[in-house]
Protein backbone atom coordinates (compact mmCIF):
# COMPACT_ATOMS: atom_id res chain seq x y z
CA UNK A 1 0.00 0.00 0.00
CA UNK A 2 1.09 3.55 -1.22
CA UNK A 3 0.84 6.35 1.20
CA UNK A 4 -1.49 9.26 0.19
CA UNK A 5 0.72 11.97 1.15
CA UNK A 6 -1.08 14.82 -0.53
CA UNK A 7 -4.40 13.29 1.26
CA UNK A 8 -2.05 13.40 4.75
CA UNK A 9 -1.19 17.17 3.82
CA UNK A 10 -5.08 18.32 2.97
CA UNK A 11 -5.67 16.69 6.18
CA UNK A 12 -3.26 18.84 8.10
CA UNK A 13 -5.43 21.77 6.74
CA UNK A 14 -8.57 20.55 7.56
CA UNK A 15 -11.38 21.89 7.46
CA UNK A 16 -9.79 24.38 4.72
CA UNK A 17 -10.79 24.05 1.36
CA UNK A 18 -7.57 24.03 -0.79
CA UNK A 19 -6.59 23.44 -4.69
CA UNK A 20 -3.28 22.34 -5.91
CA UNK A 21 -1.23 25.52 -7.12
CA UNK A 22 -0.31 25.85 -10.57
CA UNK A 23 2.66 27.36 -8.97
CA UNK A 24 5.38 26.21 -7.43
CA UNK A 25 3.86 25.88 -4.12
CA UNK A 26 1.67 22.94 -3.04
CA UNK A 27 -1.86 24.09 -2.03
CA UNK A 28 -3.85 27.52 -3.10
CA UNK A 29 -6.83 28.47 -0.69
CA UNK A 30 -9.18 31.91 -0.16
CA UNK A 31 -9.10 31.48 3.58
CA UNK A 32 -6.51 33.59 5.30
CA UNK A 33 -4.55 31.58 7.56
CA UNK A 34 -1.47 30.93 8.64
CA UNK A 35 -1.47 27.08 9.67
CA UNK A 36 1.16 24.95 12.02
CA UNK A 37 3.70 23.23 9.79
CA UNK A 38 3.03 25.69 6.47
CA UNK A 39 5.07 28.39 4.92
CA UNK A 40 1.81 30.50 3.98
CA UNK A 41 2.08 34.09 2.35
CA UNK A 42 -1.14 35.82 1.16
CA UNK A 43 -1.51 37.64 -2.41
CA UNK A 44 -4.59 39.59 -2.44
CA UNK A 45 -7.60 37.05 -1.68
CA UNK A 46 -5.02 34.00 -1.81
CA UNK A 47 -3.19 32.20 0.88
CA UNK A 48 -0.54 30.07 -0.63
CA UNK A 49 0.80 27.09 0.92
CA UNK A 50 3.93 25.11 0.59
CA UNK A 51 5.08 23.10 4.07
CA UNK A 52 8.06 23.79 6.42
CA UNK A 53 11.07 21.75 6.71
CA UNK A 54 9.90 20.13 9.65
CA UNK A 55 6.64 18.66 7.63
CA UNK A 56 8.85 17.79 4.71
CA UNK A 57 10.73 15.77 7.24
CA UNK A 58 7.38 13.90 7.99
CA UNK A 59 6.87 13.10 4.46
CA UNK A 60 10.10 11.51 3.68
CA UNK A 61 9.53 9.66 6.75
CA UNK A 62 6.31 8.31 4.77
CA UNK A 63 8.05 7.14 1.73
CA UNK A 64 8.75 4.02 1.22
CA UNK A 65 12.06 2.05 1.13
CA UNK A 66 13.16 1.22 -2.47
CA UNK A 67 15.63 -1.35 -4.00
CA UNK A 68 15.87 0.43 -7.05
CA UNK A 69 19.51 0.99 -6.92
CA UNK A 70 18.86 5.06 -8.21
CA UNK A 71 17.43 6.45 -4.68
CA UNK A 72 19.52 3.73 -2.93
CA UNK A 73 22.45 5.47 -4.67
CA UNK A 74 21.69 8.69 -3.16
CA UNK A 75 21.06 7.49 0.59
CA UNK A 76 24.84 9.19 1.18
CA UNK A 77 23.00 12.62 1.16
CA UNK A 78 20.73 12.43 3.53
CA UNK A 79 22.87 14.29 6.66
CA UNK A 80 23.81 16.94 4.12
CA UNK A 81 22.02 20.17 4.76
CA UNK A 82 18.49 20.55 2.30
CA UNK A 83 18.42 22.03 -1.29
CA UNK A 84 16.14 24.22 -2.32
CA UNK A 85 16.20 22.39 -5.87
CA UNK A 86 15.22 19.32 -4.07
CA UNK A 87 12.43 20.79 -2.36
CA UNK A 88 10.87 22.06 -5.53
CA UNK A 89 11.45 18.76 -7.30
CA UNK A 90 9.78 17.16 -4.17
CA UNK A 91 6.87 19.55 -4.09
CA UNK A 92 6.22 18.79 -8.14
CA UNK A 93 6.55 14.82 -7.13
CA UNK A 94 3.88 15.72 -4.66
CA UNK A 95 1.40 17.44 -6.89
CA UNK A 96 1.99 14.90 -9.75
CA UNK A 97 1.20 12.11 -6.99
CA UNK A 98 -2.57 13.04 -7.82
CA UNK A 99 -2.25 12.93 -11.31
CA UNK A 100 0.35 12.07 -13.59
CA UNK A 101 0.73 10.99 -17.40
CA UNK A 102 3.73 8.81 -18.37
CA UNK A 103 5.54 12.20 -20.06
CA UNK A 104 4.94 13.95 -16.44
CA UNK A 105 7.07 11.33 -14.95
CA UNK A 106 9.52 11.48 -17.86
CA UNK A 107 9.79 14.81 -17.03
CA UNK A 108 9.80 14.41 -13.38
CA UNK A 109 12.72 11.52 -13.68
CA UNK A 110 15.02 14.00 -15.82
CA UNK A 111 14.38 17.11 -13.46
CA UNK A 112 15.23 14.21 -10.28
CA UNK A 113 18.02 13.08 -12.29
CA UNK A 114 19.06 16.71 -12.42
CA UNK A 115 18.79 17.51 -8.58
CA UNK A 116 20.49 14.47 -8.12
CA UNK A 117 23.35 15.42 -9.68
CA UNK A 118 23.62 18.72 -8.28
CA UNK A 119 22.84 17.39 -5.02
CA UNK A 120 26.74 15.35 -4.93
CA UNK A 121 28.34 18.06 -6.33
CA UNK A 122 27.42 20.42 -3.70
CA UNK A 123 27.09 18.43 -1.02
CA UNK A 124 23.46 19.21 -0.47
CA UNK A 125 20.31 16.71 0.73
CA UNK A 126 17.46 15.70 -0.11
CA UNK A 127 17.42 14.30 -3.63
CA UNK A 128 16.89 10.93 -2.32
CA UNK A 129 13.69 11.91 -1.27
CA UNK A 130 12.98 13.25 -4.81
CA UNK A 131 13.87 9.66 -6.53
CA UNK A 132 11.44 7.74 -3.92
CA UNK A 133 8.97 10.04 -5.06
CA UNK A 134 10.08 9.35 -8.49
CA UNK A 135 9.73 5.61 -7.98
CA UNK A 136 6.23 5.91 -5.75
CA UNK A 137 5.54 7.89 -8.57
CA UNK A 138 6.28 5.27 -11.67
CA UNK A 139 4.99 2.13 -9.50
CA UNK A 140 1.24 4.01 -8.27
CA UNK A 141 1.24 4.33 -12.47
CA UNK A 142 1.40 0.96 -13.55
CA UNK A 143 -0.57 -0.02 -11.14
CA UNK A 144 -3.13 2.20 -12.91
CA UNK A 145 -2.57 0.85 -15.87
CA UNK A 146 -3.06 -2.76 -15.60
CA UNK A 147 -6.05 -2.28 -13.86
């Protein structure tokens, strides 16, 4: 069984009504608020919402394990300090979670692949979450597809 992490997230918001942002944040709501565990900044009648390190940190707690030997390969980063880059990439994974063609995850893979990279030449974290996501995200598919 997969987790539902954007269903976990929606529930930390509850009883807010949010939408996915188009952005690159995660959520988009009308109500003003200012929630535990959210990075929220208002523009005009919009609150949006992308979560704080410490709720990214519960999410990659979620994922799980892999033996595919490309987020195995980047285990090493975990103790180095977080990447902006990866949090994006992480955030898209998220959003793409809900619904996602085989070209979004073609895309998604290359922009992983990308972070990755960048990620052991700077000695930053957090890519490995972004290939979980990437795998999460390529087995939840073909399960959808053979059904």
């Amino acid at each position: 069984m997969y987790p539902d992490l954007m269903g976990y997230l929606r529930g930390t918001l509850a009883p807010c009504r949010v939408r996915r942002d188009r952005g690159e944040d995660l959520f988009v709501t009308e109500a003003d608020l200012s929630p535990d565990g959210w990075i929220a900044e208002r523009q005009g009648r919009l609150t949006f919402l992308r979560p704080d390190d410490a709720l990214l940190e519960e999410l990659y707690a979620m994922l799980p394990a892999s033996d595919d030997f490309f987020p195995r390969s980047l285990e090493r980063t975990k103790g180095f300090p977080p990447s902006d880059e990866a949090k994006k990439c992480f955030l898209r994974g998220l959003k793409l979670s809900e619904s996602a063609s085989q070209r979004d995850i073609a895309r998604y893979e290359k922009e992983t692949r990308e972070v990755a990279a960048l990620a052991l030449r700077t000695r930053r974290g957090n890519a490995w979450a972004c290939a979980r996501m990437l795998i999460l995200l390529k087995e939840t598919n073909d399960r959808k597809e053979t059904n």
